[in-house]
C-alpha atoms as a PDB file:
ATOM      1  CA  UNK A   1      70.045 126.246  79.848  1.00  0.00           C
ATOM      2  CA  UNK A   2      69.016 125.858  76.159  1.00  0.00           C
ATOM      3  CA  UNK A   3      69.198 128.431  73.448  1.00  0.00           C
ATOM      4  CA  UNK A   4      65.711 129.769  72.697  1.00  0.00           C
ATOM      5  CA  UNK A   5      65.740 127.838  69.359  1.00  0.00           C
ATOM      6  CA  UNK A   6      66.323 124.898  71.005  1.00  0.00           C
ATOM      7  CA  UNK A   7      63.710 125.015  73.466  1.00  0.00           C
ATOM      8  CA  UNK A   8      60.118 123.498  73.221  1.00  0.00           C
ATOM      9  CA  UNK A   9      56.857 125.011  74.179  1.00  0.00           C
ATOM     10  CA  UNK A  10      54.951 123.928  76.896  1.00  0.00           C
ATOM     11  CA  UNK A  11      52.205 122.574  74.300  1.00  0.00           C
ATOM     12  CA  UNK A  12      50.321 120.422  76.751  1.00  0.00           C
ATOM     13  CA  UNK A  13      48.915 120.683  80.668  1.00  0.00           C
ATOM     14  CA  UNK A  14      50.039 116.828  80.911  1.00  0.00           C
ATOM     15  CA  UNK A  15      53.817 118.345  80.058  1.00  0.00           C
ATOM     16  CA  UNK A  16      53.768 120.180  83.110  1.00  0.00           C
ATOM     17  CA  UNK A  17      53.338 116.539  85.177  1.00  0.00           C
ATOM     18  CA  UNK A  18      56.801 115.609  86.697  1.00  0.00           C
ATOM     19  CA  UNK A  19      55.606 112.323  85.664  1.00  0.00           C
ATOM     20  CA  UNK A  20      54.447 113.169  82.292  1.00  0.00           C
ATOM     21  CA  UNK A  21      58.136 113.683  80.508  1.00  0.00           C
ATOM     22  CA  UNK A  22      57.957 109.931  80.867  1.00  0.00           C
ATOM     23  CA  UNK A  23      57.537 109.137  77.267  1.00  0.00           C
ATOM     24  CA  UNK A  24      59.766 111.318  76.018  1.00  0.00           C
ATOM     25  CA  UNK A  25      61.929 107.993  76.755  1.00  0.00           C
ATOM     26  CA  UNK A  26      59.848 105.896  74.343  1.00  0.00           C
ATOM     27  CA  UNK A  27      60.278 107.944  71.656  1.00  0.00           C
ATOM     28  CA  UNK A  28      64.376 106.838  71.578  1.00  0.00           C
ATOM     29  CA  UNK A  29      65.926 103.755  71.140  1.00  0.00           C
ATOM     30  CA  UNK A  30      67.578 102.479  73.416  1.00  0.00           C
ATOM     31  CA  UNK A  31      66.874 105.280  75.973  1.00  0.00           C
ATOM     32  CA  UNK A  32      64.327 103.857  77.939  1.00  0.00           C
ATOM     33  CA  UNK A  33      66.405 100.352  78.977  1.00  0.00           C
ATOM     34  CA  UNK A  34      69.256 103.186  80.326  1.00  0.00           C
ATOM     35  CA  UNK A  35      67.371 104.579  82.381  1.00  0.00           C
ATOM     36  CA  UNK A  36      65.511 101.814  83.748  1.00  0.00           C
ATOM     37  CA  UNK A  37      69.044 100.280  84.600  1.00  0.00           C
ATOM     38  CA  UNK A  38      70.324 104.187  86.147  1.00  0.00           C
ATOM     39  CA  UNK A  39      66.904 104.237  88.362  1.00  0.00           C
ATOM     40  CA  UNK A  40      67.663 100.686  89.728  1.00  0.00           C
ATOM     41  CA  UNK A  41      70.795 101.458  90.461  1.00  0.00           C
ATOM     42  CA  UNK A  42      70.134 104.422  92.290  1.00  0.00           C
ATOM     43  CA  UNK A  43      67.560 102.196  94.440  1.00  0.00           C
ATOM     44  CA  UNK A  44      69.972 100.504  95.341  1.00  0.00           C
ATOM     45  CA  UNK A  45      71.913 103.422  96.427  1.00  0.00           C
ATOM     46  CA  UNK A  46      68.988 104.752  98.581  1.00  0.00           C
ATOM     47  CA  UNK A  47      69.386 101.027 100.313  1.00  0.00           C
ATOM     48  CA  UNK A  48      72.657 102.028 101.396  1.00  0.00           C
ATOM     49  CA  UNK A  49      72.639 105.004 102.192  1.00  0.00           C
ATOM     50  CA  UNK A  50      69.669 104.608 104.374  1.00  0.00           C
ATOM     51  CA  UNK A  51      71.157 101.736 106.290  1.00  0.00           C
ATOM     52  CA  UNK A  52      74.653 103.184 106.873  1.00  0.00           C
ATOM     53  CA  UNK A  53      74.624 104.415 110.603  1.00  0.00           C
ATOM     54  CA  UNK A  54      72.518 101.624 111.203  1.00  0.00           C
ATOM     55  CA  UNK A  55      74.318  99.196 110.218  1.00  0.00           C
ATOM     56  CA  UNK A  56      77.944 100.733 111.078  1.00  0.00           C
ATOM     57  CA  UNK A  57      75.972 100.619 114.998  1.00  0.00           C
ATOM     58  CA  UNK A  58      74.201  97.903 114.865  1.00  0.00           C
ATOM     59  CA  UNK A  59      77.459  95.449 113.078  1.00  0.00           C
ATOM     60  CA  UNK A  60      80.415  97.308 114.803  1.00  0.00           C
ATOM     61  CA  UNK A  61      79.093  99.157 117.802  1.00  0.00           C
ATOM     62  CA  UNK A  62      80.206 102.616 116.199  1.00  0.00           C
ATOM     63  CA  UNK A  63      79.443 106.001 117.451  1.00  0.00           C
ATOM     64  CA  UNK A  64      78.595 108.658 115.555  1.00  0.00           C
ATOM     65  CA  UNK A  65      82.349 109.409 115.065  1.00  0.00           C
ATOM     66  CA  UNK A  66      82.888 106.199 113.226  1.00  0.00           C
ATOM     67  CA  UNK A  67      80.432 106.396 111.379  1.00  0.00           C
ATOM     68  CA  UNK A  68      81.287 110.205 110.374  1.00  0.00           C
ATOM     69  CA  UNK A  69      85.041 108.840 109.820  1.00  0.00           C
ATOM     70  CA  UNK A  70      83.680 105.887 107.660  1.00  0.00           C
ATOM     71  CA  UNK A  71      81.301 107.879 105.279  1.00  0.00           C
ATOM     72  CA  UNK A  72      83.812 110.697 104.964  1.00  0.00           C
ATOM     73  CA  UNK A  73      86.291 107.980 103.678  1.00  0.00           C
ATOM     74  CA  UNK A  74      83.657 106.837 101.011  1.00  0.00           C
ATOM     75  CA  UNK A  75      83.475 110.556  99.582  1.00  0.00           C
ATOM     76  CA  UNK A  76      86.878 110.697  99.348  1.00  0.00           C
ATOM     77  CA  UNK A  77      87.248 107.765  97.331  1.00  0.00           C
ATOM     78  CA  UNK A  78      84.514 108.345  95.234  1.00  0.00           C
ATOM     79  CA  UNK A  79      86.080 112.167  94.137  1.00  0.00           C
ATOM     80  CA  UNK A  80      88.976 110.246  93.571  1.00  0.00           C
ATOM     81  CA  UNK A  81      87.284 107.524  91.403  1.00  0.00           C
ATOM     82  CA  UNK A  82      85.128 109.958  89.288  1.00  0.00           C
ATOM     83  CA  UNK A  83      88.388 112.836  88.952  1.00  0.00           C
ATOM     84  CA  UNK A  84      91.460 109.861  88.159  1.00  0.00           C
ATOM     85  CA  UNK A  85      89.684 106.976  87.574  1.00  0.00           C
ATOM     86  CA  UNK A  86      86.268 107.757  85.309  1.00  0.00           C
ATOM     87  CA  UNK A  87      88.426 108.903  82.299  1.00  0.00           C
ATOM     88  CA  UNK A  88      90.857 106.806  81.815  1.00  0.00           C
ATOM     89  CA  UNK A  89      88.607 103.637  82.223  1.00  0.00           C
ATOM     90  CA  UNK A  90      86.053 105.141  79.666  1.00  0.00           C
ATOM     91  CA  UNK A  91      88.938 106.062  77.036  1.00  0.00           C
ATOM     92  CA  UNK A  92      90.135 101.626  77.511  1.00  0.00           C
ATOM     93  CA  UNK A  93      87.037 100.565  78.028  1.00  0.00           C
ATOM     94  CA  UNK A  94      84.665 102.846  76.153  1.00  0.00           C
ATOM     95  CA  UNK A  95      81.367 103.804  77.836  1.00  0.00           C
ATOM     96  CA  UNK A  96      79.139 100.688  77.026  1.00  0.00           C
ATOM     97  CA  UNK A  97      81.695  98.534  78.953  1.00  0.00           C
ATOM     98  CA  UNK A  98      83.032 100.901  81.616  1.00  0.00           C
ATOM     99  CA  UNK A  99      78.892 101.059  82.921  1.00  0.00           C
ATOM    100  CA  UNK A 100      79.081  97.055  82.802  1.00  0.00           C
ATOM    101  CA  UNK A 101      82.126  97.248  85.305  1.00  0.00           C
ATOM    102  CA  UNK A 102      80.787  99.531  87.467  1.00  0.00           C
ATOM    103  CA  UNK A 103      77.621  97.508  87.723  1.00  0.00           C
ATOM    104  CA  UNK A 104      79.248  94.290  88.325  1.00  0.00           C
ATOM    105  CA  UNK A 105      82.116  95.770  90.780  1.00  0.00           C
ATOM    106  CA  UNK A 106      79.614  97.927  92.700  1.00  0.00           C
ATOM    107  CA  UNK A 107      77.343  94.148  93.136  1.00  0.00           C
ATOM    108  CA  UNK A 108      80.457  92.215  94.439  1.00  0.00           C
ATOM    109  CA  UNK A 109      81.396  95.151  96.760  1.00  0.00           C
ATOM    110  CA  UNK A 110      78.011  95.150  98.364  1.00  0.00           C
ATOM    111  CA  UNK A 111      77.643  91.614  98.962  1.00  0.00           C
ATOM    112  CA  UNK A 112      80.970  91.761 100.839  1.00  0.00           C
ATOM    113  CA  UNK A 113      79.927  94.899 102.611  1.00  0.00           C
ATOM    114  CA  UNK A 114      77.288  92.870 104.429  1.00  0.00           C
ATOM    115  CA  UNK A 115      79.930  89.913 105.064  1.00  0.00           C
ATOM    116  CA  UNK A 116      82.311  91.981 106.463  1.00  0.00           C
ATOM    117  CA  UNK A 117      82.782  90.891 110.058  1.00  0.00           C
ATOM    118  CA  UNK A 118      85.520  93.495 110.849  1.00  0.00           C
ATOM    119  CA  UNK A 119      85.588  97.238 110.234  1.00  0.00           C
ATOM    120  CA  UNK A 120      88.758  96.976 108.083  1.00  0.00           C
ATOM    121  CA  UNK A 121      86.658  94.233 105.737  1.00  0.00           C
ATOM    122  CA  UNK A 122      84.121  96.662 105.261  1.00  0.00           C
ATOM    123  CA  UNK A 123      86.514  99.303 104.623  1.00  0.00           C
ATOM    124  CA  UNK A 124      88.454  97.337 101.779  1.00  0.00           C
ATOM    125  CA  UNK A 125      85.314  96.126 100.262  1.00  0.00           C
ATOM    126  CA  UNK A 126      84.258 100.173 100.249  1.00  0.00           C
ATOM    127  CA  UNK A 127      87.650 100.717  97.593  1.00  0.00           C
ATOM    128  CA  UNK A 128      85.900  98.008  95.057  1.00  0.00           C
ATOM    129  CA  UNK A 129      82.426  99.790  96.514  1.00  0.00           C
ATOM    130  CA  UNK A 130      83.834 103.501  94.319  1.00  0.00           C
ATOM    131  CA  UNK A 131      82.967 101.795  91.484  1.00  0.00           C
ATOM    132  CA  UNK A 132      79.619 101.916  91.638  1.00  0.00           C
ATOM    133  CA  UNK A 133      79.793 105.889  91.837  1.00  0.00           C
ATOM    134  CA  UNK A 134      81.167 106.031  87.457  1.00  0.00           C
ATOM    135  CA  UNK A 135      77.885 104.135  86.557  1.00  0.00           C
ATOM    136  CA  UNK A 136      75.937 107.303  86.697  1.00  0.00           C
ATOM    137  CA  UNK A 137      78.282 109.395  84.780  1.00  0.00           C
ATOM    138  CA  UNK A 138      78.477 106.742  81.889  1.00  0.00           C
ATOM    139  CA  UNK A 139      75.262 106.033  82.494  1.00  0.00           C
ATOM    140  CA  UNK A 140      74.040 109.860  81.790  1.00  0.00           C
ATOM    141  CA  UNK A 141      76.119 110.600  78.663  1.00  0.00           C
ATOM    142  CA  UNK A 142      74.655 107.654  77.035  1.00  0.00           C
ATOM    143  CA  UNK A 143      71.651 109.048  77.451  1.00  0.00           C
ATOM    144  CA  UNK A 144      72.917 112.492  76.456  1.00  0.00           C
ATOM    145  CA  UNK A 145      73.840 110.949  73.134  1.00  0.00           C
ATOM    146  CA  UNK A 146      70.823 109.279  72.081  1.00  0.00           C
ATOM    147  CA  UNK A 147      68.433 112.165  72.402  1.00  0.00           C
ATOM    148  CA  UNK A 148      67.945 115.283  70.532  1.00  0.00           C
ATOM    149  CA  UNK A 149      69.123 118.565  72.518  1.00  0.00           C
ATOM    150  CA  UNK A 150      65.505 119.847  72.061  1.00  0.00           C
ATOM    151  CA  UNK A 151      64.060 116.635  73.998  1.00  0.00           C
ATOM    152  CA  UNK A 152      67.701 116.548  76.923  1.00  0.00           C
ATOM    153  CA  UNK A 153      65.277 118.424  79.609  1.00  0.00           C
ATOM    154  CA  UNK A 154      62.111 116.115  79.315  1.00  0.00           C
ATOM    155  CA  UNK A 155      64.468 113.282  79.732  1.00  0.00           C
ATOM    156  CA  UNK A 156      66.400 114.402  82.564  1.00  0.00           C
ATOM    157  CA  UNK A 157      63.079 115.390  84.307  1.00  0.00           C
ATOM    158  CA  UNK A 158      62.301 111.451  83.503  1.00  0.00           C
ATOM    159  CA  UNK A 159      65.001 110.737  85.315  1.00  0.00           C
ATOM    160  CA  UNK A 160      64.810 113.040  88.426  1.00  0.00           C
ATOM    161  CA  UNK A 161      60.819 112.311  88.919  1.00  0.00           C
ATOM    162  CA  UNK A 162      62.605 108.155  88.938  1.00  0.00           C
ATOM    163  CA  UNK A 163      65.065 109.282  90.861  1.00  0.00           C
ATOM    164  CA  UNK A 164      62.439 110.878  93.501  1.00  0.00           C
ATOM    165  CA  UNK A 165      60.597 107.787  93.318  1.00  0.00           C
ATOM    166  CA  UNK A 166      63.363 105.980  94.223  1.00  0.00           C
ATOM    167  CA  UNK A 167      64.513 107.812  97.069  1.00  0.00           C
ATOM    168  CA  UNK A 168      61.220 107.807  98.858  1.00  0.00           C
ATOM    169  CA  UNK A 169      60.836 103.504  98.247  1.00  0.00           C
ATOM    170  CA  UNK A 170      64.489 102.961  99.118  1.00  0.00           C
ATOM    171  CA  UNK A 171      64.624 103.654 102.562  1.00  0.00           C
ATOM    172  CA  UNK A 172      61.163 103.510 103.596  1.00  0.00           C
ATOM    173  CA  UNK A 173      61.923  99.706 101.813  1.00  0.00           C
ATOM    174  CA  UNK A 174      65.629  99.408 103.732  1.00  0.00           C
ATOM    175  CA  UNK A 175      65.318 100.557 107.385  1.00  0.00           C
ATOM    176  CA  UNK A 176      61.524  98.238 107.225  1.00  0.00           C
ATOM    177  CA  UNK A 177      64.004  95.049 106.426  1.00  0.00           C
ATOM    178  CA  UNK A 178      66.827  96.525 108.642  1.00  0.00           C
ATOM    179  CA  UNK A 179      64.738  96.407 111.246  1.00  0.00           C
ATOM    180  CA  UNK A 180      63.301  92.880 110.712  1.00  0.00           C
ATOM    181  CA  UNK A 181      66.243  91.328 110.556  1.00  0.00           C
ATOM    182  CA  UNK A 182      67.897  92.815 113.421  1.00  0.00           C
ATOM    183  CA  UNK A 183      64.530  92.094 115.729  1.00  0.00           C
ATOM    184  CA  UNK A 184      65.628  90.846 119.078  1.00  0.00           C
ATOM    185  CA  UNK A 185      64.457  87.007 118.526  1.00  0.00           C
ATOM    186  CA  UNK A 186      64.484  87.431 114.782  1.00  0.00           C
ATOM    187  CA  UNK A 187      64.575  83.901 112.989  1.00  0.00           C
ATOM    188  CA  UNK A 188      67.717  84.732 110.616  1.00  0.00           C
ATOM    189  CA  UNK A 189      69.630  87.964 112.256  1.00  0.00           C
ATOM    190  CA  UNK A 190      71.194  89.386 108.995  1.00  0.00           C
ATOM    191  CA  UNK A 191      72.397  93.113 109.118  1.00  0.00           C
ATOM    192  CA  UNK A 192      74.237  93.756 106.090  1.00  0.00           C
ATOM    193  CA  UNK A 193      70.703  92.915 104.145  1.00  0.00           C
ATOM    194  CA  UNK A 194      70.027  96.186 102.698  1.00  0.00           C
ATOM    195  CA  UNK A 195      73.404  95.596 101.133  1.00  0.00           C
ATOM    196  CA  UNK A 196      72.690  91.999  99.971  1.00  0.00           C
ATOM    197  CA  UNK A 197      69.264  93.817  98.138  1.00  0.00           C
ATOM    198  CA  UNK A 198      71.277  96.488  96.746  1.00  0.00           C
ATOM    199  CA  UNK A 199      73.986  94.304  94.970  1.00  0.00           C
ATOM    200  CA  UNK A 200      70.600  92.221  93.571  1.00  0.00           C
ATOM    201  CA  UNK A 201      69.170  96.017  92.028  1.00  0.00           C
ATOM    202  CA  UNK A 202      73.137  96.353  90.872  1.00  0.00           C
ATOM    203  CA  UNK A 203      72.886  92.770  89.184  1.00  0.00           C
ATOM    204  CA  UNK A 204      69.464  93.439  87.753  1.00  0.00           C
ATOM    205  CA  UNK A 205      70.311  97.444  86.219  1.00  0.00           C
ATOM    206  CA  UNK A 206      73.306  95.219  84.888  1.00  0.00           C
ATOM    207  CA  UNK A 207      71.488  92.544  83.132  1.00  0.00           C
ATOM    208  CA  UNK A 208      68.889  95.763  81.838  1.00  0.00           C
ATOM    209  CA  UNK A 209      72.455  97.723  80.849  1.00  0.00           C
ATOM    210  CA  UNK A 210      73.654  95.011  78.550  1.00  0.00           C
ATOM    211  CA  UNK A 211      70.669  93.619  76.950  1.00  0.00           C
ATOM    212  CA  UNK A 212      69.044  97.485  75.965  1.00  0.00           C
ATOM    213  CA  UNK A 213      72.598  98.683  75.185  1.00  0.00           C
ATOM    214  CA  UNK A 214      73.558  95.053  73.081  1.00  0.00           C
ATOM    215  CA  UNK A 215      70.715  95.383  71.849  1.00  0.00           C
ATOM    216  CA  UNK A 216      71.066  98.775  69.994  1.00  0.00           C
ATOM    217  CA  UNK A 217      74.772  98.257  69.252  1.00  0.00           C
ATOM    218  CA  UNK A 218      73.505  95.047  67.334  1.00  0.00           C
ATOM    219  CA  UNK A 219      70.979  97.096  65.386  1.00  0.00           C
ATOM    220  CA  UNK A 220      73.370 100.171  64.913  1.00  0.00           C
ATOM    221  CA  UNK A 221      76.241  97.192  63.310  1.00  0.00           C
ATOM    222  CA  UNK A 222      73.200  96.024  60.883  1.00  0.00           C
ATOM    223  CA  UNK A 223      72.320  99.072  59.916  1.00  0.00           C
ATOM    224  CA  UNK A 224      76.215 100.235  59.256  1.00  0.00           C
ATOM    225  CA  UNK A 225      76.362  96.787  56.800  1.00  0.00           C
ATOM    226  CA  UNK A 226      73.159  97.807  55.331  1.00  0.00           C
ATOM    227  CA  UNK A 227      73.968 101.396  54.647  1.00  0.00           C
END
């Protein structure tokens, strides 16, 4: 937690809202277009997760052991990813452009997820899938660095009440088009399409990511010339 002197009083009734830390994003440049990009991109994660077992059933005919064996090979790549892979990337890439790869690699991996006829498809496409698991890191420390220590808690409480939002739309939005589309007699039978919605969410919290953060490295340049 904070240090006393950094810490603000609870002024305001409205401050107490989960919702009402929401303008504390306003009030930093920049800030706002992150975390609209982070919350998209964990609504797309809430599409996937979801839709897992069902899909793993419904695609491949697994039981609940291959299912188990498949999501337990996931979380081992993604420690992997985020304890030999996050560093190194942001150190080459820096963080503006390491959160553009894991965007764009997550959204490829997802769209072959839900083309992958065979288990061992889906399980290659899951090693270009890790990638999406660094764009929250990145994604947070940018954050971290554009706002004041005094205002880091009303932000991240922005982001958790998004982040609760999201995980109560996500699946209620994912199993509802799961289930259409798998419909005995359905017009187009398409399982993988909570994946094909979560690479668009990927796509779109990319497009957000580099016109907010372009946007603000364009200003800071300006202001560098100016100064």
């Amino acid at each position: 937690s904070h240090p006393p002197e950094r810490r603000r009083p609870l002024a305001l009734l409205r401050q107490a809202n989960p919702f009402g830390s929401l303008g504390a994003l306003r009030r930093h440049r920049g800030v706002s277009g992150i975390v609209l990009a982070l919350t998209s991109g964990t609504l797309g994660m809430y599409f996937i997760i979801s839709t897992w077992v069902l899909y793993g059933t419904e695609r491949y005919g697994w039981s609940a052991r291959g299912n188990g064996l498949a999501m337990a090979f996931s979380g081992v790549l993604n420690v992997l990813a985020q304890t030999l892979v996050l560093a190194p990337l942001v150190r080459r890439l820096g963080e503006r452009r390491t959160l553009y790869t894991a965007l764009g690699v997550a959204a490829l991996a997802n769209v072959l997820h839900g083309l992958s006829a065979q288990p061992w498809m889906l399980f290659a496409s899951m090693v270009l899938g890790v990638m999406g698991s660094l764009a929250t890191p990145v994604a947070q420390s940018l954050i971290s660095a554009r706002v004041p220590a005094e205002e880091q808690g009303a932000v991240q409480g922005a982001i958790t009440s998004l982040g609760g939002l999201a995980a109560i739309v996500g699946p209620l939005c994912a199993t509802t088009l799961f289930a259409h589309f798998t419909a005995p007699g359905a017009a187009l039978y398409l399982p993988g399409v909570a994946f094909f919605c979560a690479s668009v969410l990927l796509l779109l919290a990319l497009a957000v990511a580099m016109r907010t953060l372009g946007a603000t490295a364009a200003a800071d340049g300006a202001a560098a010339v100016v100064s």
